[in-house]
Protein backbone atom coordinates (compact mmCIF):
# COMPACT_ATOMS: atom_id res chain seq x y z
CA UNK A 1 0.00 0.00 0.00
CA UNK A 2 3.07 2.12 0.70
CA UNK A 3 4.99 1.59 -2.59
CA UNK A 4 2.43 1.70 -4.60
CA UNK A 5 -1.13 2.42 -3.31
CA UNK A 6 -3.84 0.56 -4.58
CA UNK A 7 -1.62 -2.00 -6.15
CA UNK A 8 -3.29 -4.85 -4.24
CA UNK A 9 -6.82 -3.16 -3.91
CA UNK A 10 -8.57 -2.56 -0.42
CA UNK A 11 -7.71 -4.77 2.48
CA UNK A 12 -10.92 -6.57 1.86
CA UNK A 13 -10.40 -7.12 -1.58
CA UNK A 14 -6.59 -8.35 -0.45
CA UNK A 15 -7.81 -10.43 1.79
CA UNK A 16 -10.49 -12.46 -0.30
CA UNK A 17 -8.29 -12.55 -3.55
CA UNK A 18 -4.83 -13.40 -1.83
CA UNK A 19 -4.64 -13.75 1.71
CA UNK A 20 -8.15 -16.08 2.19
CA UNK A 21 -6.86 -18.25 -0.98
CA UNK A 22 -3.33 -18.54 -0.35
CA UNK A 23 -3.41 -19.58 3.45
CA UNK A 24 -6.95 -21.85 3.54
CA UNK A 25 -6.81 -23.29 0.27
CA UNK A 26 -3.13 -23.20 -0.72
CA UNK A 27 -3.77 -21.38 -4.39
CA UNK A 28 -0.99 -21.76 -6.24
CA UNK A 29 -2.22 -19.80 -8.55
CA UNK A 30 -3.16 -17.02 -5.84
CA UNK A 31 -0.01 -17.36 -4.68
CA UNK A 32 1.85 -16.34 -8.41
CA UNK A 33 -0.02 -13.92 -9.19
CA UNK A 34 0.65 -12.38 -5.96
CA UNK A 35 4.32 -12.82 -6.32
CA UNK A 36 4.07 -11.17 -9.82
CA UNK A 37 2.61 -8.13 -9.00
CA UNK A 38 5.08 -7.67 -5.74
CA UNK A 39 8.15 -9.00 -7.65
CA UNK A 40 9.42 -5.45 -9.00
CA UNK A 41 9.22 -4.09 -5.92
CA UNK A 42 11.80 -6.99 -4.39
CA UNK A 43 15.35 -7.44 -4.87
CA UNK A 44 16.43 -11.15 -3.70
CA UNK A 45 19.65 -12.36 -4.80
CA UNK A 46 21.44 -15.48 -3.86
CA UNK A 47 25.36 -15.76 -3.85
CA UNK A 48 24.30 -18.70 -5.97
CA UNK A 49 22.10 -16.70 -8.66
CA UNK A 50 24.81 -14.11 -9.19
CA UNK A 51 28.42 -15.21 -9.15
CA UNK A 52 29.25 -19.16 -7.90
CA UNK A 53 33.38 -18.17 -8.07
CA UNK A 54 33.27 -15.88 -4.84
CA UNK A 55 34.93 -17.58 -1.83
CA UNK A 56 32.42 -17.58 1.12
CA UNK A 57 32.06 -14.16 2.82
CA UNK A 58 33.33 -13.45 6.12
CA UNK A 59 31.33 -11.21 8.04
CA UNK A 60 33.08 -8.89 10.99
CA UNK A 61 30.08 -6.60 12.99
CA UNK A 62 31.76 -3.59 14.43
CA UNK A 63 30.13 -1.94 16.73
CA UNK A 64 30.88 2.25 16.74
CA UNK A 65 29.70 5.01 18.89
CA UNK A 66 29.17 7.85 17.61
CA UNK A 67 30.70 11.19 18.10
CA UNK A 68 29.80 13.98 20.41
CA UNK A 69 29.25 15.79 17.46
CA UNK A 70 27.02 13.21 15.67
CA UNK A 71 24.76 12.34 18.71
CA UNK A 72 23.84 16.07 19.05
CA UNK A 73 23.28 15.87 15.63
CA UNK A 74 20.90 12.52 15.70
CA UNK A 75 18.73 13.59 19.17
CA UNK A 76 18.41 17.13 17.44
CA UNK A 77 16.73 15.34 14.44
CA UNK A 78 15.21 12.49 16.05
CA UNK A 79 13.54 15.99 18.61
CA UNK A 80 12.23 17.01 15.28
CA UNK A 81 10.93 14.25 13.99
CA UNK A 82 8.98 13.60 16.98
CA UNK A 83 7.45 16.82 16.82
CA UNK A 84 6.29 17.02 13.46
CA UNK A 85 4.51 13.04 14.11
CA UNK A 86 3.08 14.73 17.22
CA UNK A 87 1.46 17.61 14.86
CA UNK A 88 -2.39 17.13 15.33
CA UNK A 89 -2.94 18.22 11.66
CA UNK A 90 -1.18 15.42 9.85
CA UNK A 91 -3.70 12.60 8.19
CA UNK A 92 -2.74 9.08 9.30
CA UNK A 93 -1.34 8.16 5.67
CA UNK A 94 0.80 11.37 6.06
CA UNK A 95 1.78 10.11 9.45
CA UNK A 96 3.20 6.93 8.46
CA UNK A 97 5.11 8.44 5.43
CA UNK A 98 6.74 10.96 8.04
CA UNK A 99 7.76 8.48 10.06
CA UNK A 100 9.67 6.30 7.37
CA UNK A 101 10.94 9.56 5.92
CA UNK A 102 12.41 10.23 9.53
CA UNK A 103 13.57 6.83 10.37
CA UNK A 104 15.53 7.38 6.79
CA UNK A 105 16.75 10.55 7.39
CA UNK A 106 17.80 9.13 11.29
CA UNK A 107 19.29 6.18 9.59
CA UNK A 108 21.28 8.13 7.10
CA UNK A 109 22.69 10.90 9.79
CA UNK A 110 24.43 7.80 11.55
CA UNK A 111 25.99 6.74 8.40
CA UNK A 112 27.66 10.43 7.94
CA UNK A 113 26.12 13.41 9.07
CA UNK A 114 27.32 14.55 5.60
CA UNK A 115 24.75 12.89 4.09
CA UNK A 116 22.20 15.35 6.01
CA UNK A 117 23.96 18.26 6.65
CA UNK A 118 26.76 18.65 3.45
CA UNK A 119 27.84 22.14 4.80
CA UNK A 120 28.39 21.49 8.49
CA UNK A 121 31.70 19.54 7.38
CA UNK A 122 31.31 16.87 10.64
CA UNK A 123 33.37 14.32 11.23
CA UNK A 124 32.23 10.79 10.74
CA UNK A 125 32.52 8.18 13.43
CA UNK A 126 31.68 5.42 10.74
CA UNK A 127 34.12 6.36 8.26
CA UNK A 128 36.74 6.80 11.06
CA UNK A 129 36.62 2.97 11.83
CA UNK A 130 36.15 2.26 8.01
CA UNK A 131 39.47 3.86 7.71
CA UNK A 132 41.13 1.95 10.70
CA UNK A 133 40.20 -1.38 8.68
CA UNK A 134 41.00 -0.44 5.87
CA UNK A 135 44.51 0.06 6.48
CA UNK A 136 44.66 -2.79 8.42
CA UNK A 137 43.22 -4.76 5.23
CA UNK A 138 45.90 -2.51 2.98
CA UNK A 139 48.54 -3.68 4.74
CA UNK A 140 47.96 -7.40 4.88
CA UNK A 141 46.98 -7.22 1.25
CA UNK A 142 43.38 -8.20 1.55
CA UNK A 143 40.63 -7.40 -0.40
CA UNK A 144 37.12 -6.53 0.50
CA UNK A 145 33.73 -5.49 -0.90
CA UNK A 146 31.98 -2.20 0.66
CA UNK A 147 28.35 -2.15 1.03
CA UNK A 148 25.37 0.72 1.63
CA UNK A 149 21.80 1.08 0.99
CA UNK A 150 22.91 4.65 0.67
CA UNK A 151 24.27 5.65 -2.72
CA UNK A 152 25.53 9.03 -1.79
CA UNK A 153 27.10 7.07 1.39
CA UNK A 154 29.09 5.41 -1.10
CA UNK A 155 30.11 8.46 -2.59
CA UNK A 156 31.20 9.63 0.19
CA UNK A 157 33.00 6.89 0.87
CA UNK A 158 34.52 7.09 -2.84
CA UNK A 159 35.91 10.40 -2.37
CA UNK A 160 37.74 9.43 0.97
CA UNK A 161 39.28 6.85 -0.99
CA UNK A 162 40.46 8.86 -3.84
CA UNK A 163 41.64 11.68 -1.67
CA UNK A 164 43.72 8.33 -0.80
CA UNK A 165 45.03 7.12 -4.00
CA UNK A 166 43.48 3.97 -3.00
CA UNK A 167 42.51 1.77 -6.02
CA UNK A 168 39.08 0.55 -5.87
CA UNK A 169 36.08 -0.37 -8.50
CA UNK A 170 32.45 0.67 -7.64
CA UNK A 171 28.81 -0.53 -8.52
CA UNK A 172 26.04 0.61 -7.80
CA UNK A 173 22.26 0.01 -9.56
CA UNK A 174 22.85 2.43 -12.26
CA UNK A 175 26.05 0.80 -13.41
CA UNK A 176 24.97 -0.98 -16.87
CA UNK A 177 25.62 -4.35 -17.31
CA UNK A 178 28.53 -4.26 -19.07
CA UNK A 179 30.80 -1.91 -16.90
CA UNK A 180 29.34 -4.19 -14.23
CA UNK A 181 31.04 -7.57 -15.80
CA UNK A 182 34.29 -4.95 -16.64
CA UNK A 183 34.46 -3.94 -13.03
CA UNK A 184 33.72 -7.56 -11.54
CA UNK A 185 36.65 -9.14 -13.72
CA UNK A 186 38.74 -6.14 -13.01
CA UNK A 187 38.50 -6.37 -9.57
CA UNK A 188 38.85 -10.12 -9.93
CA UNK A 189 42.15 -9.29 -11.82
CA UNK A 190 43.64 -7.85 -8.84
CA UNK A 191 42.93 -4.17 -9.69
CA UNK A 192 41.33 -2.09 -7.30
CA UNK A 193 41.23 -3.43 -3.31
CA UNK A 194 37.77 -2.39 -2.28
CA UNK A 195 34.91 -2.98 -4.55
């Protein structure tokens, strides 16, 4: 209803078309065409769909605190948020969309305050310890791929590396399909060490 409102009709309609069908009577047929109408809106990949060559991954969760700095930033915005969802003349369906917005906009401010306020010039906790491993990872010649939901995070990320001279090859959704296979088998090649 979000993405696209009135994709899947009312919740009535939902209900008796898909939701009645598919868990009672176990429509397969329910069941497709609900997953072709929701399938643009999903992006499911599988290590195994996409590239069967890549050595498993090995996951590291670092946990960072952020900044003096960065947790003004955050409560001032999260203050703000909380004011405008407690504004008695916002609709319910503007409500919810003000609340993802802010979650966003919350989530994004921890990535780099950058990302919400380009001017103020802040330091970034994240990138700090980003850094840290990544000279670590320099140094003992490793390789590693660099992930975001945030595309301008990874520009950001892009221009501390090339204020580096640090080698690296990027993707993102817009890159077409053959840069994409150019930069995989570069990177593959040994050129570039973050991807």
């Amino acid at each position: 209803q979000f993405i696209n409102p009135g994709l899947l009709g009312s919740r009535q309609t939902f209900n008796d078309k898909f939701a009645y069908a598919i868990e009672n009577q176990q429509d397969k047929k329910a069941a497709a065409a609900l997953k072709s109408l929701i399938s643009p809106f999903i992006l499911r990949r599988l290590k195994r769909d996409v590239l069967t060559e890549l050595p498993p991954r090995t996951e590291i969760i670092l946990r960072v605190d952020l900044s003096k700095e960065e947790t003004a930033l955050y409560e001032a915005l999260r203050l703000e948020a909380v004011n405008q969802l407690n504004n008695e003349d916002t609709k319910p369906n503007q409500q919810r969309i003000r609340a993802l917005a802010s979650i966003t906009r919350l989530r994004r401010a921890v990535c780099n305050p950058n990302m919400i306020m380009p001017d103020a010039n802040l330091p970034s906790a994240k990138l700090g310890v980003f850094d840290d491993l990544l000279q670590e990872l320099l140094e003992n010649k490793h390789k590693a791929l660099v992930f975001s939901q945030f595309v301008d995070h990874l520009s950001l990320i892009r221009l501390h590396l090339d204020k580096q001279g640090i080698s690296y090859q990027y993707l993102d959704g817009s890159t077409p399909t053959k840069k994409r296979s150019q930069a995989i088998n570069a990177f593959q090649a040994g050129e570039g060490e973050l991807f």
